[in-house]
C-alpha atoms as a PDB file:
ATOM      1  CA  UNK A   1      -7.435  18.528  -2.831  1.00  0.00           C
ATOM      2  CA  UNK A   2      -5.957  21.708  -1.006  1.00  0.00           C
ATOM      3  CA  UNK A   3      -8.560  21.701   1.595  1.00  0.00           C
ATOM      4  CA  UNK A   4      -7.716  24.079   4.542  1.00  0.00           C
ATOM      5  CA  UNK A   5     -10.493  25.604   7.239  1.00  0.00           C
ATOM      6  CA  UNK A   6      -7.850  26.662   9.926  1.00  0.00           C
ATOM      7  CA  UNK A   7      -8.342  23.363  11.571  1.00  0.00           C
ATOM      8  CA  UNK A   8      -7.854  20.578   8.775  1.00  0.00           C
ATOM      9  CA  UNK A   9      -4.685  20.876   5.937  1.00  0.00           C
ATOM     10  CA  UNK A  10      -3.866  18.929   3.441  1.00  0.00           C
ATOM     11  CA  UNK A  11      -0.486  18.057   3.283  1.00  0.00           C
ATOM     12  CA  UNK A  12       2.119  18.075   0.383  1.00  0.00           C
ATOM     13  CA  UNK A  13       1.289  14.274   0.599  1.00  0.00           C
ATOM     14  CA  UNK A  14      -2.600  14.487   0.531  1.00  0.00           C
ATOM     15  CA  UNK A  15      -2.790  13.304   3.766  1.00  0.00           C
ATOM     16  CA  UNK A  16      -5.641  15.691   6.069  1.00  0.00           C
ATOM     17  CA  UNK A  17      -4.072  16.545   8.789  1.00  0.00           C
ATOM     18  CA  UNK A  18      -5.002  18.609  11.927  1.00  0.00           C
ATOM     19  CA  UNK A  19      -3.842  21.548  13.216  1.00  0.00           C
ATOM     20  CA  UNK A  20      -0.310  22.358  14.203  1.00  0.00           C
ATOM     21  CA  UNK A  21       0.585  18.826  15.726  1.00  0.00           C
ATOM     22  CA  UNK A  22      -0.606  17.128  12.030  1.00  0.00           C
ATOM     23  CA  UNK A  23      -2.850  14.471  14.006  1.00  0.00           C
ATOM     24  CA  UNK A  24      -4.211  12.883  10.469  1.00  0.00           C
ATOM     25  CA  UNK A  25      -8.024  13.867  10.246  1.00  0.00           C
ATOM     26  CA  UNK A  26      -8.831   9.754   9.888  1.00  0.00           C
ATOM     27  CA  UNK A  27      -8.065   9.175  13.810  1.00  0.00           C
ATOM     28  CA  UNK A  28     -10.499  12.011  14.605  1.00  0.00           C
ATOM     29  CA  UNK A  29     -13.436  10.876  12.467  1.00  0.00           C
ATOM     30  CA  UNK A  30     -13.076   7.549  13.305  1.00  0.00           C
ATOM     31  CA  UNK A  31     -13.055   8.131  17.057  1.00  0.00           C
ATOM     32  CA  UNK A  32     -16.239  10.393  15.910  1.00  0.00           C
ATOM     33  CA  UNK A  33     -18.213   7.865  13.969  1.00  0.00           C
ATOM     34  CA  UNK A  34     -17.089   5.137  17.154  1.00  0.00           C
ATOM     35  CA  UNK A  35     -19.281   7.454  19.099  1.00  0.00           C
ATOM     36  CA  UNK A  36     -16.127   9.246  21.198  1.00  0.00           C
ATOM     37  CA  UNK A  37     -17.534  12.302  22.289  1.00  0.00           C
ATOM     38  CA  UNK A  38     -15.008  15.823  21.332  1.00  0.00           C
ATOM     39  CA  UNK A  39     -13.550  15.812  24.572  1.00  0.00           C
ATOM     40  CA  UNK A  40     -12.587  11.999  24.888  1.00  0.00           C
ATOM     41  CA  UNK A  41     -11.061  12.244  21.301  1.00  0.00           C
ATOM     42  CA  UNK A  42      -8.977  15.007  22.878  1.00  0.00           C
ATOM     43  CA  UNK A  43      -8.011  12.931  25.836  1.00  0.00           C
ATOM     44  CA  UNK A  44      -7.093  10.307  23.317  1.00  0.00           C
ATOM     45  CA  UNK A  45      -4.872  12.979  21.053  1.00  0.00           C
ATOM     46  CA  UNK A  46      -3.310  15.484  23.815  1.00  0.00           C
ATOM     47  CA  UNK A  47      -1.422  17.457  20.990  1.00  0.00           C
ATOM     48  CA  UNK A  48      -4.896  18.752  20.065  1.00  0.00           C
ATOM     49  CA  UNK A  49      -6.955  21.526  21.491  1.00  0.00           C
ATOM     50  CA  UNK A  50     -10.847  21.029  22.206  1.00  0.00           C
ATOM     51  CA  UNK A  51     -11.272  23.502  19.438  1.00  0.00           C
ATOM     52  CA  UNK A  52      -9.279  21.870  17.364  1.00  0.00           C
ATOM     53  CA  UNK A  53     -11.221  18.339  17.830  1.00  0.00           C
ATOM     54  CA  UNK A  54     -14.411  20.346  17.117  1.00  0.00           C
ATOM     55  CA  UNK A  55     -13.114  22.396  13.989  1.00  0.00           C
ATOM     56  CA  UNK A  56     -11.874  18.680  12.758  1.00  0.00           C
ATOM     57  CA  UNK A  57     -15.437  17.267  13.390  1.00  0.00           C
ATOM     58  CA  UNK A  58     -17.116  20.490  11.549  1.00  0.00           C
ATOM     59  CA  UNK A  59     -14.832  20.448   8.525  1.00  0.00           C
ATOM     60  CA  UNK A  60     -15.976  16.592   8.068  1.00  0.00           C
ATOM     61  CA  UNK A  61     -19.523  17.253   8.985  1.00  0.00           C
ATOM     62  CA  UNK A  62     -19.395  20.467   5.998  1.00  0.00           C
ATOM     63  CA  UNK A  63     -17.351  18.179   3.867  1.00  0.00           C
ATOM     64  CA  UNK A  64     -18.770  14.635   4.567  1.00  0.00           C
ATOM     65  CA  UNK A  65     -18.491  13.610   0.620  1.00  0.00           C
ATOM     66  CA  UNK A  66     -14.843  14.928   0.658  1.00  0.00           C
ATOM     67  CA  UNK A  67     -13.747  13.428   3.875  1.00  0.00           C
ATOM     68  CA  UNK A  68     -15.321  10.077   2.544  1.00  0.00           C
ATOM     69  CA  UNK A  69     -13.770   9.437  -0.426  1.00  0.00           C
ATOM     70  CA  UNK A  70     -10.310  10.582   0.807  1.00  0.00           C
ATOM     71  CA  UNK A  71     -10.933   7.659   3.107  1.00  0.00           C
ATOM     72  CA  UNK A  72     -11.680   5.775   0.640  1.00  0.00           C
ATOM     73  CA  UNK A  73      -8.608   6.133  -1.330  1.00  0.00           C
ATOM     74  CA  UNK A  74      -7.077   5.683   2.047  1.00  0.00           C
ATOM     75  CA  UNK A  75      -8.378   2.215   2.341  1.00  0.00           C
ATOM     76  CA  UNK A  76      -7.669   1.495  -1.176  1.00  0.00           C
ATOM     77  CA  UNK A  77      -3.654   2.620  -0.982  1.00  0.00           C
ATOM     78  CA  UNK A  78      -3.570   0.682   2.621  1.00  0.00           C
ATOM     79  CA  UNK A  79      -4.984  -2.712   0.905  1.00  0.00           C
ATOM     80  CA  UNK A  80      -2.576  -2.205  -2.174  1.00  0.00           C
ATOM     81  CA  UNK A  81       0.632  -2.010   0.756  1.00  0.00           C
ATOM     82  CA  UNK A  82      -0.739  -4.685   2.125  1.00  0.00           C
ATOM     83  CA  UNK A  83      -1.000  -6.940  -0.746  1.00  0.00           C
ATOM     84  CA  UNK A  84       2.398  -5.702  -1.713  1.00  0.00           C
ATOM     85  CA  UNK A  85       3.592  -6.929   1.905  1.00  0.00           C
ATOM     86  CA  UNK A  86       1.911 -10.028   1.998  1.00  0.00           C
ATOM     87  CA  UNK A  87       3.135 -11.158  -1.651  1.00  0.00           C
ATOM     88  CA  UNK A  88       6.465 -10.224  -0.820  1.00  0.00           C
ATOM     89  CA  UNK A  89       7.377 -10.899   3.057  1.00  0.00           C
ATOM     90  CA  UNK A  90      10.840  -9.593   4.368  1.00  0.00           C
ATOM     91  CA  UNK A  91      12.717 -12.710   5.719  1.00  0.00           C
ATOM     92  CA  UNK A  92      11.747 -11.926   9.436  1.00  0.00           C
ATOM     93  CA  UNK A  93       8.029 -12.440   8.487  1.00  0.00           C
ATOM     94  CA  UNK A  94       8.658 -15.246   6.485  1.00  0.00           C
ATOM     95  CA  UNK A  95      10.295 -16.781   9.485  1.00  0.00           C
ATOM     96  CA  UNK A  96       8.111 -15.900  12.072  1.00  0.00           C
ATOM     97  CA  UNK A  97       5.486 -17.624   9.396  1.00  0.00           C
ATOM     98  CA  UNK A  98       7.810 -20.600   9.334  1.00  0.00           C
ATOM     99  CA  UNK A  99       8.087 -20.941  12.834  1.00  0.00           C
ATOM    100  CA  UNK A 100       4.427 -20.612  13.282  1.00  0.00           C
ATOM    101  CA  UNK A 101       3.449 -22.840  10.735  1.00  0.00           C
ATOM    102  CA  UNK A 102       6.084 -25.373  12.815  1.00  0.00           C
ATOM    103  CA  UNK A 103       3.567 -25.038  15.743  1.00  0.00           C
ATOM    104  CA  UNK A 104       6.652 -23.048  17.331  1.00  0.00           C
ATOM    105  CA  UNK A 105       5.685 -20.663  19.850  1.00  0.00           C
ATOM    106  CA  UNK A 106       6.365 -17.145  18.751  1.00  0.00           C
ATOM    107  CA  UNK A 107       7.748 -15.059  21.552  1.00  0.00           C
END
């Protein structure tokens, strides 16, 4: 999926990125589809340019089936970590579980 406009790369990891700061095209599209207009989703990622925000927001709009099923697979590797994570909890989680489960206030 080498998938470059100018605005949106695709990393040597697959991971969309956008433009020179590498903001991962997710945040963007998300803030998007939450209904963040292009200029608040640059307020909220000041390593981007306006023009980058709306290049990002093209690319997915020309892409949409692209964008979507790389987010897909993002969900899908994010629930497979955390399944990993939750079946096998470092010791700090563990105790912080423990302490919880103890009715021990967690500070």
């Amino acid at each position: 999926m080498s998938q470059d406009n100018g605005y949106v790369r695709t990393d040597a990891n697959g991971v969309m990125r956008i433009g020179k700061a590498g903001v991962p095209l997710e945040s963007v599209v998300i803030a998007y589809h939450e209904g963040h207009t292009p200029e608040s989703i640059r307020s909220q990622y000041p390593a981007l340019s306006v023009e980058e925000v709306y290049g990002s927001i093209a690319f997915y709009l020309a892409n949409r089936q692209t964008v979507l099923d790389y987010l897909k697979r993002l969900e899908k590797l994010w629930e497979n970590f955390k399944a990993r994570v939750d079946a096998d909890p470092s010791p700090v989680v563990q105790r912080l579980r423990s302490m919880k489960a103890g009715g021990a206030e967690v500070k």
